[in-house]
Structures are given as C-alpha cells and as structure tokens.
N, C-alpha and C. Protein backbone atom coordinates (compact mmCIF):
# COMPACT_ATOMS: atom_id res chain seq x y z
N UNK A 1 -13.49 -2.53 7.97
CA UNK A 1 -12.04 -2.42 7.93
C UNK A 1 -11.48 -3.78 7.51
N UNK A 2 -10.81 -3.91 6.74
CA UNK A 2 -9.94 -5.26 5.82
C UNK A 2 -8.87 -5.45 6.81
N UNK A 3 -8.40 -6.82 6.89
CA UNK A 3 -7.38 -7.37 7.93
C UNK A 3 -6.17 -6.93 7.60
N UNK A 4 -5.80 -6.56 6.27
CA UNK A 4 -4.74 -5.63 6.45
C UNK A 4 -4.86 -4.50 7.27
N UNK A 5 -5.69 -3.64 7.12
CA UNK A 5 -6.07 -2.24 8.20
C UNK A 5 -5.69 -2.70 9.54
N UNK A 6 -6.55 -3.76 9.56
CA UNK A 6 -6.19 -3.96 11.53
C UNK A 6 -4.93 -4.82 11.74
N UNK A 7 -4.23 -5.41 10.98
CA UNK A 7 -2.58 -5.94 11.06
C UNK A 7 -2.00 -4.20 11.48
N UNK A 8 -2.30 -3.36 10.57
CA UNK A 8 -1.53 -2.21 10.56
C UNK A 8 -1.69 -1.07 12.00
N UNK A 9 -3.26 -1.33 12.00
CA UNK A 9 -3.36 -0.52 13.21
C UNK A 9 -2.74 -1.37 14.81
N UNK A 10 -2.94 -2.77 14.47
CA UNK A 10 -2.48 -3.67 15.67
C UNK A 10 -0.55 -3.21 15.83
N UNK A 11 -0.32 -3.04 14.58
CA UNK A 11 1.02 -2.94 14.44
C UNK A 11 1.44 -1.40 15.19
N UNK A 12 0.75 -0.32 14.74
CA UNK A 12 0.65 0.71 15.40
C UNK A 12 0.46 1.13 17.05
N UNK A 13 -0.07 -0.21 17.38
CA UNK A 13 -0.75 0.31 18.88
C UNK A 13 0.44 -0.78 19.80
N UNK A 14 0.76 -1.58 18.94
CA UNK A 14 2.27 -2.21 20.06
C UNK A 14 2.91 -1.70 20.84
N UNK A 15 3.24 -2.37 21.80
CA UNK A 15 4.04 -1.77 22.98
C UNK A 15 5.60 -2.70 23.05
N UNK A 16 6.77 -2.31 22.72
CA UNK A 16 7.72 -1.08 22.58
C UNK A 16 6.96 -1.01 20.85
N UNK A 17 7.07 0.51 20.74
CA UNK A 17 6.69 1.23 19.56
C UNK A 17 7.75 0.65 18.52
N UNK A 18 6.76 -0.02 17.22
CA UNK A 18 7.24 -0.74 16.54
C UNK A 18 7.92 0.32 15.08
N UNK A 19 9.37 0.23 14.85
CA UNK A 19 9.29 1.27 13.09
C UNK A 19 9.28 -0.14 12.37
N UNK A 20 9.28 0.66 10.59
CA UNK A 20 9.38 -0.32 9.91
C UNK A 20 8.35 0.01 9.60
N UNK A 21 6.88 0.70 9.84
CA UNK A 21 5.72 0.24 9.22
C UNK A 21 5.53 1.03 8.01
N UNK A 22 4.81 0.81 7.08
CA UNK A 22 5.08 1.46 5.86
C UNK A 22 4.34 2.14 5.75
N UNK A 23 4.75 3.83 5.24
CA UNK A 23 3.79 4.62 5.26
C UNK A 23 2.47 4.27 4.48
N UNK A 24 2.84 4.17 3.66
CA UNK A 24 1.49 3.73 2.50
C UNK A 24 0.44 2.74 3.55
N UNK A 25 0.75 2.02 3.76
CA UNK A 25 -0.28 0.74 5.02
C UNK A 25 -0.85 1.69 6.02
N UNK A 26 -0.05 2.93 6.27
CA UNK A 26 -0.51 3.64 7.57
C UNK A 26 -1.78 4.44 6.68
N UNK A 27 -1.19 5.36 5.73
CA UNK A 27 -2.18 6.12 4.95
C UNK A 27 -3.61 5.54 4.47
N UNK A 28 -3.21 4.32 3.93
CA UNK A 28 -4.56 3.40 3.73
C UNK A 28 -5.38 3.12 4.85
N UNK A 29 -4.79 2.88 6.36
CA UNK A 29 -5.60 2.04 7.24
C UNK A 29 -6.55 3.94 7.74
N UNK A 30 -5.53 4.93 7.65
CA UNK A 30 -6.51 5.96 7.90
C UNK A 30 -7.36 6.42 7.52
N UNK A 31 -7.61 6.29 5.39
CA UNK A 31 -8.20 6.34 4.90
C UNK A 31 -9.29 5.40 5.13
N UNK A 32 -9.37 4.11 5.08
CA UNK A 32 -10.07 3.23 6.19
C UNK A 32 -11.37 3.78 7.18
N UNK A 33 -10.50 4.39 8.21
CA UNK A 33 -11.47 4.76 9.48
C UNK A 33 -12.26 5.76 8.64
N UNK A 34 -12.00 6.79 7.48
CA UNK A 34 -12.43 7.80 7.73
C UNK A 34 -11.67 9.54 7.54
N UNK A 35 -10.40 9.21 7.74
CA UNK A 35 -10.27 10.16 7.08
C UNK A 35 -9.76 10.83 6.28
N UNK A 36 -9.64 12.41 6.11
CA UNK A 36 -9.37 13.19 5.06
C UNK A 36 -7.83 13.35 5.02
N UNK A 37 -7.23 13.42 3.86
CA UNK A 37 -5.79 13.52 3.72
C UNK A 37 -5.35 14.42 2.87
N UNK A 38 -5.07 15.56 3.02
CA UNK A 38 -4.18 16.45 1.68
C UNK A 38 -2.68 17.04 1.98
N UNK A 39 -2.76 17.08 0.55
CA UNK A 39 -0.96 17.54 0.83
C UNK A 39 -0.84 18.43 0.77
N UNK A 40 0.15 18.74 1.63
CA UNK A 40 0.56 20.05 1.61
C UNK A 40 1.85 20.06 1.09
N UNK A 41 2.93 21.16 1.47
CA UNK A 41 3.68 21.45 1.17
C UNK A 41 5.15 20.34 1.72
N UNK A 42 5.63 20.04 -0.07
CA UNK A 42 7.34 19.08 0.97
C UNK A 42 6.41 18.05 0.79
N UNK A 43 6.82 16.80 1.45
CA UNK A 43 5.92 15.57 1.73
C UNK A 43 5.13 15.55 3.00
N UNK A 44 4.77 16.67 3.63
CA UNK A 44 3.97 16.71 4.34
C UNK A 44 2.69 16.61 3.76
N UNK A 45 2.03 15.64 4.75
CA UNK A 45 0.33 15.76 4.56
C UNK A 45 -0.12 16.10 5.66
N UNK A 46 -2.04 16.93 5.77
CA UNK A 46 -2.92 17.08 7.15
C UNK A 46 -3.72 15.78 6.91
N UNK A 47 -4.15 15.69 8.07
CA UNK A 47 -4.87 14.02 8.12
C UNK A 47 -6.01 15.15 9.31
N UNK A 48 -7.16 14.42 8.73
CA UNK A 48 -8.45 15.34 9.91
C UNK A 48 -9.13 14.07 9.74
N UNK A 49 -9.59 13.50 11.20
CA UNK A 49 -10.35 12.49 11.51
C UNK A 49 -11.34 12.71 12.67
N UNK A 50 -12.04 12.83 13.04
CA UNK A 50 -13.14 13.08 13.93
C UNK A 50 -13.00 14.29 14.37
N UNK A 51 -13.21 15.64 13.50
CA UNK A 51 -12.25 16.96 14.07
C UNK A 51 -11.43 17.04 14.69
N UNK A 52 -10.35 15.89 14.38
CA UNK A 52 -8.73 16.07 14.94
C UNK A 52 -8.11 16.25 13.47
N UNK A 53 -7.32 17.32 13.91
CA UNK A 53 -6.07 17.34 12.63
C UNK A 53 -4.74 17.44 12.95
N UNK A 54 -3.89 16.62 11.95
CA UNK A 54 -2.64 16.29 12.31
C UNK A 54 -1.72 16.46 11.06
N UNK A 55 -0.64 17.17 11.32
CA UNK A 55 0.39 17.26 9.90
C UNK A 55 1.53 16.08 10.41
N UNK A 56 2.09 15.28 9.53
CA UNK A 56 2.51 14.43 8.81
C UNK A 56 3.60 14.63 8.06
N UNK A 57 4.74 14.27 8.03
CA UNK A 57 5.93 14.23 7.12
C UNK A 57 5.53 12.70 6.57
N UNK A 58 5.74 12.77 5.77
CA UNK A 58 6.21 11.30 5.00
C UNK A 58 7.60 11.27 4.85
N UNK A 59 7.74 9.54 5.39
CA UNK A 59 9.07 9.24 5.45
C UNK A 59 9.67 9.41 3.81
N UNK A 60 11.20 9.46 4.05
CA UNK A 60 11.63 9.56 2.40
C UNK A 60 13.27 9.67 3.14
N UNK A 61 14.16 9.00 2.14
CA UNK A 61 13.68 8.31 0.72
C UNK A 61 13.19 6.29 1.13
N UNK A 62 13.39 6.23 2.29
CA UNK A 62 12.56 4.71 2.46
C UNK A 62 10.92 5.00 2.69
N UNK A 63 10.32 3.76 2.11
CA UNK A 63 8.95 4.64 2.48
C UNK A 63 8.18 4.15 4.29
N UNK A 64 9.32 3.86 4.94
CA UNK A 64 9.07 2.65 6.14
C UNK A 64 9.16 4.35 7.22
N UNK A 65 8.22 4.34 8.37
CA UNK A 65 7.95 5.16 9.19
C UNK A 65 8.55 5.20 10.72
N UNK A 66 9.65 5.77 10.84
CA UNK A 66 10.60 5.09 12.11
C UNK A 66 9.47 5.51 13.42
N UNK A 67 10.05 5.18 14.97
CA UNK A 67 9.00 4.94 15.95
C UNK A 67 8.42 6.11 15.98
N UNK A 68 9.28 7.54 15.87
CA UNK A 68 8.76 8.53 16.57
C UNK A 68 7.31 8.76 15.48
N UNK A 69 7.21 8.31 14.20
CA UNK A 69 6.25 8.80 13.58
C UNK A 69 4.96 7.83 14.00
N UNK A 70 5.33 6.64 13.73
CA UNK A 70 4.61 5.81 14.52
C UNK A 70 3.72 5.83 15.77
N UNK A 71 4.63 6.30 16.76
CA UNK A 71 4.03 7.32 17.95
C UNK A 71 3.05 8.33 17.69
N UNK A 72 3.70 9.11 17.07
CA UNK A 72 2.34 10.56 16.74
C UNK A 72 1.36 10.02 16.12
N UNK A 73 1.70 9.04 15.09
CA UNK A 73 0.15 8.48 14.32
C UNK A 73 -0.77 7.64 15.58
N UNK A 74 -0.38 7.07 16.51
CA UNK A 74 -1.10 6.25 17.53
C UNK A 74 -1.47 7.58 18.71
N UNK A 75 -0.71 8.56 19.02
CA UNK A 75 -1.26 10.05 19.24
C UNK A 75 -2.46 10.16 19.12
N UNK A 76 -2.31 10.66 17.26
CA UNK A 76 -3.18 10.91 16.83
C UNK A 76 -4.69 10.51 16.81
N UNK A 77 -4.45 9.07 16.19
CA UNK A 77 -5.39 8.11 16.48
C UNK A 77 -6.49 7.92 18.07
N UNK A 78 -5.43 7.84 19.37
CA UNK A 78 -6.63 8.08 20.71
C UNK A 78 -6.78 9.07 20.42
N UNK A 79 -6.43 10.21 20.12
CA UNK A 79 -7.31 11.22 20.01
C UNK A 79 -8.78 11.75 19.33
N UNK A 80 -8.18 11.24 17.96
CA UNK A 80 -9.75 10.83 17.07
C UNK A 80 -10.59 10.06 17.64
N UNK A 81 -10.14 9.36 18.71
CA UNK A 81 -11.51 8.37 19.09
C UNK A 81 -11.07 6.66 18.54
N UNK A 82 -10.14 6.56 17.44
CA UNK A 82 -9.72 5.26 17.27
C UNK A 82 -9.22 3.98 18.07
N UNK A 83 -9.46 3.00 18.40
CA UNK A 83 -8.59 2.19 19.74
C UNK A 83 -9.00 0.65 18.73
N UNK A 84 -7.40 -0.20 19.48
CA UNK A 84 -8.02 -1.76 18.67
C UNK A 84 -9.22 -2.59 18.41
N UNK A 85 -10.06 -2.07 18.85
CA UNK A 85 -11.56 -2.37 18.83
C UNK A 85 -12.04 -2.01 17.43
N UNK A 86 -11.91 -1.02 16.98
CA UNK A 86 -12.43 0.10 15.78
C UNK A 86 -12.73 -0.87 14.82
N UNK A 87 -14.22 -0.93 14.51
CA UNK A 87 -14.37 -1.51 13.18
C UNK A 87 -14.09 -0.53 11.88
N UNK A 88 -14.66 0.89 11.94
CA UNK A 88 -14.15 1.39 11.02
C UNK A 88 -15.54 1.68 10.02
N UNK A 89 -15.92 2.24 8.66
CA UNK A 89 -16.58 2.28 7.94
C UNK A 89 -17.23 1.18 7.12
C-alpha cells in the first residue's frame, strides 16, 4: 500500500469523522486493499472486498465525500477485515 493509501485510509478512520476526502483517493486506496468496483446505475458503484459488498453513491457535482459517506466507507472497511494496520497487496 503507497503512503498516499494510508494518508487516506488514516484520514478515513479519524475520530470526529473527517468530510472533504476525495472520492477518487477513497476509490484508489480500495482498489489498493483489493477490491472489486463496478458501476452501476446513476453514480453509484458496488465495492466487494473480502465477501463484503457495499453500494456507493459518488459524490457529485464536488468530487469531495461529506462525513456520512465517509462513515459507511470506514463501515465498510471493519467489516472487510481492513483496520490502520493493513498493509494491503
């Protein structure tokens, strides 16, 4: 995992839940760990990472991800098994 990835995931796992983070940095650091991303319908994407799957709006028209999405992606993430430790692939 590249120190951008873990700026992003460090940024993700903050406590008060940080917005502002940019989707694209989020999409990359997931692609990162591992996983799969397709689009679906609208700017929604599924994200499947350790047989967890998760649908996804992408922010629009800024491409910056306010807390609540932020939240579900760090959700998401303990759930897959991910935590600040994660080296990643």
């Amino acid at each position: 995992m590249r120190r951008r990835h873990r700026r992003t995931l460090a940024a993700i796992f903050k406590r008060p839940t940080q917005a502002g983070i940019r989707w694209a940095d989020i999409e990359s650091l997931l692609q990162a760990c591992g996983a799969d991303i397709e689009e679906r319908a609208g700017s929604r994407v599924a994200v499947e990472l350790n047989d967890v799957v998760a649908i996804f709006h992408r922010p629009h028209p800024r491409p910056q991800a306010d807390k609540g999405a932020v939240a579900s992606v760090r959700r998401f993430l303990v759930a897959a098994g991910v935590d600040m430790e994660a080296d990643g692939p």
